[in-house]
Protein backbone atom coordinates (compact mmCIF):
# COMPACT_ATOMS: atom_id res chain seq x y z
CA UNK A 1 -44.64 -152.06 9.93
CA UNK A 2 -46.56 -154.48 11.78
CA UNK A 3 -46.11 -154.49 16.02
CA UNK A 4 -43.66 -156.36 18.26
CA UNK A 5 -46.07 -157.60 20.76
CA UNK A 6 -49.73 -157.32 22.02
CA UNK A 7 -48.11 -156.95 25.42
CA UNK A 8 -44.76 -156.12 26.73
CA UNK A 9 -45.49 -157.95 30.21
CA UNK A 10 -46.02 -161.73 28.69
CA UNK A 11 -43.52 -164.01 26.94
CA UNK A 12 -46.60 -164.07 23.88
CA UNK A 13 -46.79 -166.74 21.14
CA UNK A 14 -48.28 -165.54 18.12
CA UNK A 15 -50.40 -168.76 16.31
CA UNK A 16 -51.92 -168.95 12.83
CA UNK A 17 -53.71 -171.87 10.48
CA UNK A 18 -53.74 -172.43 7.31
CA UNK A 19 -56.24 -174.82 5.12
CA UNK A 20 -59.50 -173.88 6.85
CA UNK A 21 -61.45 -173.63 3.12
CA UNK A 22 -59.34 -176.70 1.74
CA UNK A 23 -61.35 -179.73 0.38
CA UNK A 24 -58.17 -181.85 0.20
CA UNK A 25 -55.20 -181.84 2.98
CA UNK A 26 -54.76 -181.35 7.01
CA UNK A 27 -55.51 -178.38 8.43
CA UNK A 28 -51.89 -176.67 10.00
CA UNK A 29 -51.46 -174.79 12.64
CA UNK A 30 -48.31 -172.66 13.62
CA UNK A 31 -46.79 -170.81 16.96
CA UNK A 32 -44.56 -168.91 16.93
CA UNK A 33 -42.57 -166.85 20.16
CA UNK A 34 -40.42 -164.04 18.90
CA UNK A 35 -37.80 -162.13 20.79
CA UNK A 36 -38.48 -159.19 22.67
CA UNK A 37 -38.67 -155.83 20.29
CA UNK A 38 -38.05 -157.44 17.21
CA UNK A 39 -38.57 -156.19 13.76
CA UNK A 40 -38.72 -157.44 10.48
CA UNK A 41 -39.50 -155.15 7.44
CA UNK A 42 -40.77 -157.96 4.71
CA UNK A 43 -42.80 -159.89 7.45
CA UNK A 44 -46.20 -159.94 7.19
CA UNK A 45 -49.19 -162.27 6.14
CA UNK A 46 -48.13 -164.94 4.31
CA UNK A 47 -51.14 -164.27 1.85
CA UNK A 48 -49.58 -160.89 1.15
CA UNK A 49 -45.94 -162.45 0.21
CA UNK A 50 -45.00 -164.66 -2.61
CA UNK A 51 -43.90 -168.55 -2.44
CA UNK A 52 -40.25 -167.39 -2.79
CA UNK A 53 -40.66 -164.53 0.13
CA UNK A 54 -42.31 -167.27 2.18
CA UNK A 55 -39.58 -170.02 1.57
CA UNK A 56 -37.09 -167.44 2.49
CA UNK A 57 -38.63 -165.61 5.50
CA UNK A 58 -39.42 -169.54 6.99
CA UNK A 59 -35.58 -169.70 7.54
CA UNK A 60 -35.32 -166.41 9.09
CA UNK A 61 -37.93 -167.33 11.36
CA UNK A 62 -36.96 -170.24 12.04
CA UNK A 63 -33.50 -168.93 13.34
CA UNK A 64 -34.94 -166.18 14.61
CA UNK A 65 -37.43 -167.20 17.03
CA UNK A 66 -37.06 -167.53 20.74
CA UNK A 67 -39.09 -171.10 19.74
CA UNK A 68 -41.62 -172.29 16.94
CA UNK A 69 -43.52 -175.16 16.70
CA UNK A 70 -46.54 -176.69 13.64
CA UNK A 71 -49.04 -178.97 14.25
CA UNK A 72 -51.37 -180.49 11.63
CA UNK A 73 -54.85 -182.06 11.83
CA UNK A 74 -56.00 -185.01 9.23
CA UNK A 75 -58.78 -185.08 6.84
CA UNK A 76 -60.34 -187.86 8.76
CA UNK A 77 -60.17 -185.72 12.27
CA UNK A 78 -61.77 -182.96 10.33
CA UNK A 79 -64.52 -185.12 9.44
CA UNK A 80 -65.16 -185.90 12.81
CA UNK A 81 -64.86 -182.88 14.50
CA UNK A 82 -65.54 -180.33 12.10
CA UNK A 83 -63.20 -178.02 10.69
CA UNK A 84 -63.77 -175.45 13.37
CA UNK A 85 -62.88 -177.56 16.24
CA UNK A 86 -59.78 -179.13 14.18
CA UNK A 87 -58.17 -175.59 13.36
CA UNK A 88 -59.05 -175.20 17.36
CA UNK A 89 -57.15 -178.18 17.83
CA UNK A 90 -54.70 -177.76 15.83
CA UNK A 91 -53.84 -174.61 17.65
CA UNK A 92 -54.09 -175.93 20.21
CA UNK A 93 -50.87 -179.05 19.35
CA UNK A 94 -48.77 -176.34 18.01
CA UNK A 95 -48.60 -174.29 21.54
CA UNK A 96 -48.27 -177.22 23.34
CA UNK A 97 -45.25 -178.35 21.14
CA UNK A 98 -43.04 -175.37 21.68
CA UNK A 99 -39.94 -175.51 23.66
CA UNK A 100 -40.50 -172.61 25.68
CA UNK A 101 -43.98 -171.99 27.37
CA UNK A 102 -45.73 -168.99 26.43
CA UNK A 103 -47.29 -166.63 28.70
CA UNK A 104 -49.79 -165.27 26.67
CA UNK A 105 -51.34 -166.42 23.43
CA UNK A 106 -52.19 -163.78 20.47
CA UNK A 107 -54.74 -165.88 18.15
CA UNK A 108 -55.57 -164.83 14.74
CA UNK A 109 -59.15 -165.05 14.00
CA UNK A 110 -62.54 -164.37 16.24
CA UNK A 111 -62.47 -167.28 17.99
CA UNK A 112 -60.73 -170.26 19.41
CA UNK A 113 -61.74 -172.83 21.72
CA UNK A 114 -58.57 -174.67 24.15
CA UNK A 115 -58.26 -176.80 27.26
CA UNK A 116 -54.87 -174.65 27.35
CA UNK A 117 -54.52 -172.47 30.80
CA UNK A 118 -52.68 -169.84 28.79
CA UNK A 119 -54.58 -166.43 28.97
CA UNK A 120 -55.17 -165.27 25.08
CA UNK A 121 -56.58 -162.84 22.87
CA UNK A 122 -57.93 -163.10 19.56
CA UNK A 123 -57.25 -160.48 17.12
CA UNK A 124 -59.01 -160.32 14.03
CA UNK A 125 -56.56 -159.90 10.66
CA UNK A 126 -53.83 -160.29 13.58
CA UNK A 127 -51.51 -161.30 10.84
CA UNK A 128 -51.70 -158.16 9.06
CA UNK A 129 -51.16 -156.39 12.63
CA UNK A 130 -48.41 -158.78 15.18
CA UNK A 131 -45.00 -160.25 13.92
CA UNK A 132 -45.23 -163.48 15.39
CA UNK A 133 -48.79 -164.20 14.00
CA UNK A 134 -47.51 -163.40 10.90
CA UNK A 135 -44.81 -165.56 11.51
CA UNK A 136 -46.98 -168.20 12.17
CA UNK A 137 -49.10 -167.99 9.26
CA UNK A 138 -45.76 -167.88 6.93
CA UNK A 139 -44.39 -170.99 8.57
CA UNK A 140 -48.05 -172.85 8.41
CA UNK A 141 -48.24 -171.72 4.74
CA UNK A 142 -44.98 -173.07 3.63
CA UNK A 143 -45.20 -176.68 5.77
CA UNK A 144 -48.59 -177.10 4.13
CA UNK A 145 -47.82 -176.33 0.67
CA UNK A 146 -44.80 -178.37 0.61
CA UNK A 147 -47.06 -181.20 1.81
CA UNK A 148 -49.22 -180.63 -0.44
CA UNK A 149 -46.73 -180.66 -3.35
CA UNK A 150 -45.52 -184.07 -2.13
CA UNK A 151 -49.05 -185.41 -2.39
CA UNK A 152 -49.57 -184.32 -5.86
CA UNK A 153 -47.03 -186.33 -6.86
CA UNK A 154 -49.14 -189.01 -6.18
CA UNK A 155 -52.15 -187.73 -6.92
CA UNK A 156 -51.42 -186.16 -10.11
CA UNK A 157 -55.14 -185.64 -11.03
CA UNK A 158 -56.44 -182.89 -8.70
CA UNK A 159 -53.89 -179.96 -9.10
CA UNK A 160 -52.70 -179.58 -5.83
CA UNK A 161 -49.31 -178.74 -7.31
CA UNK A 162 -51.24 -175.19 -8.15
CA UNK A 163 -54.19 -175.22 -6.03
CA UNK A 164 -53.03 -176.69 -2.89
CA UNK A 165 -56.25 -178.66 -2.05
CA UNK A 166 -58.62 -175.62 -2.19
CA UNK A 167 -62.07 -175.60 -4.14
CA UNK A 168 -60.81 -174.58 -8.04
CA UNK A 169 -62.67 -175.89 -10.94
CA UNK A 170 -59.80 -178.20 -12.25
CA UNK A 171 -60.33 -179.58 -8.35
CA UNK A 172 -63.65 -180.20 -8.53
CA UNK A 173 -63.52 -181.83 -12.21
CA UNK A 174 -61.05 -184.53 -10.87
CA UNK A 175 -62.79 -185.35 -8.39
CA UNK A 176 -66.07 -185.71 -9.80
CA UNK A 177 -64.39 -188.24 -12.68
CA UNK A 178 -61.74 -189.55 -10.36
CA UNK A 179 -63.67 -189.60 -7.04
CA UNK A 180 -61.93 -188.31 -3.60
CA UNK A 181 -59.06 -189.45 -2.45
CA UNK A 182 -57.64 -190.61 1.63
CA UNK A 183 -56.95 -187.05 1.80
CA UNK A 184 -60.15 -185.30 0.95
CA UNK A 185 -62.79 -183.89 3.48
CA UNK A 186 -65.71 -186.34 2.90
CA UNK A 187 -67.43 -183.68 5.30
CA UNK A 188 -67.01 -181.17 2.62
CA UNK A 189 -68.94 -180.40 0.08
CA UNK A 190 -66.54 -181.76 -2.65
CA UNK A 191 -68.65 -181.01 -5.89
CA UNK A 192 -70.85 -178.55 -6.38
């Protein structure tokens, strides 16, 4: 069973991207600010849980949470400020979009970079260890997907219907007879 909280004392928001390792699609950020000693047996990282536990635990979240807010980044905004500083960012939109104001920011990852005042702690795997991170990363997972499903349907070519934008070899092969679309990383190496 993964933990409540990092700390009892702070209203925390737990925050989570997905899309880092995409060559196609926004990166997407998530907070989310869960109520005081909650507990949820099924949550946990949205890697871990299938598309139908996702879809289903994004509802219960969504009801659930004290507040929760995503944020996106463009492939054109990664290009220019590299996908490190857009997940940053992208963080960074999602905190500042929730309705209540954290206290104290749990981050998954090693590192994140803000112009936030918000005291925070990275926590590596944090979504296999704090609720609301894992929160996060389900509702980030689902919003992107979807997005990425809705794209495919115009860009029939490139799979994202399966792959979801990331690096697979039926990917790679449309875009190398195809060529890359609006929504590709041009900053990425898109063939091999």
């Amino acid at each position: 069973m993964l933990k409540t909280s990092f700390s009892k004392q702070w209203m925390e928001a737990g925050i989570d991207e997905v899309g880092r390792g995409c060559l196609a699609g926004p990166v997407v950020a998530a907070a989310v600010i869960l109520p005081p000693n909650y507990k949820h047996a099924e949550l946990k990282d949205s890697k871990k849980l299938t598309r139908k536990q996702r879809e289903r635990l994004e509802d219960q979240i969504k009801k659930e949470a004290l507040a929760w807010a995503i944020a996106e980044v463009s492939p054109a905004d990664i290009d220019r400020m590299n996908i490190a500083n857009a997940s940053f960012y992208a963080m960074e939109k999602a905190v500042a979009l929730l309705s209540v104001v954290p206290e104290f920011l749990i981050i998954d990852g090693n590192r994140f970079k803000s112009t936030i005042s918000i005291p925070y702690q990275c926590i590596v795997k944090g979504d296999n260890l704090y609720l609301s991170i894992a929160a996060a990363s389900v509702l980030a997972k689902v919003y992107r997907d979807e997005l990425m499903l809705t794209l495919a349907m115009d860009f029939p070519y490139y799979g994202w219907d399966k792959n979801v934008g990331y690096p697979t070899r039926l990917h790679r092969e449309a875009i190398q007879k195809y060529g890359p679309t609006v929504h590709h990383r041009r900053s990425f190496k898109l063939l091999p």
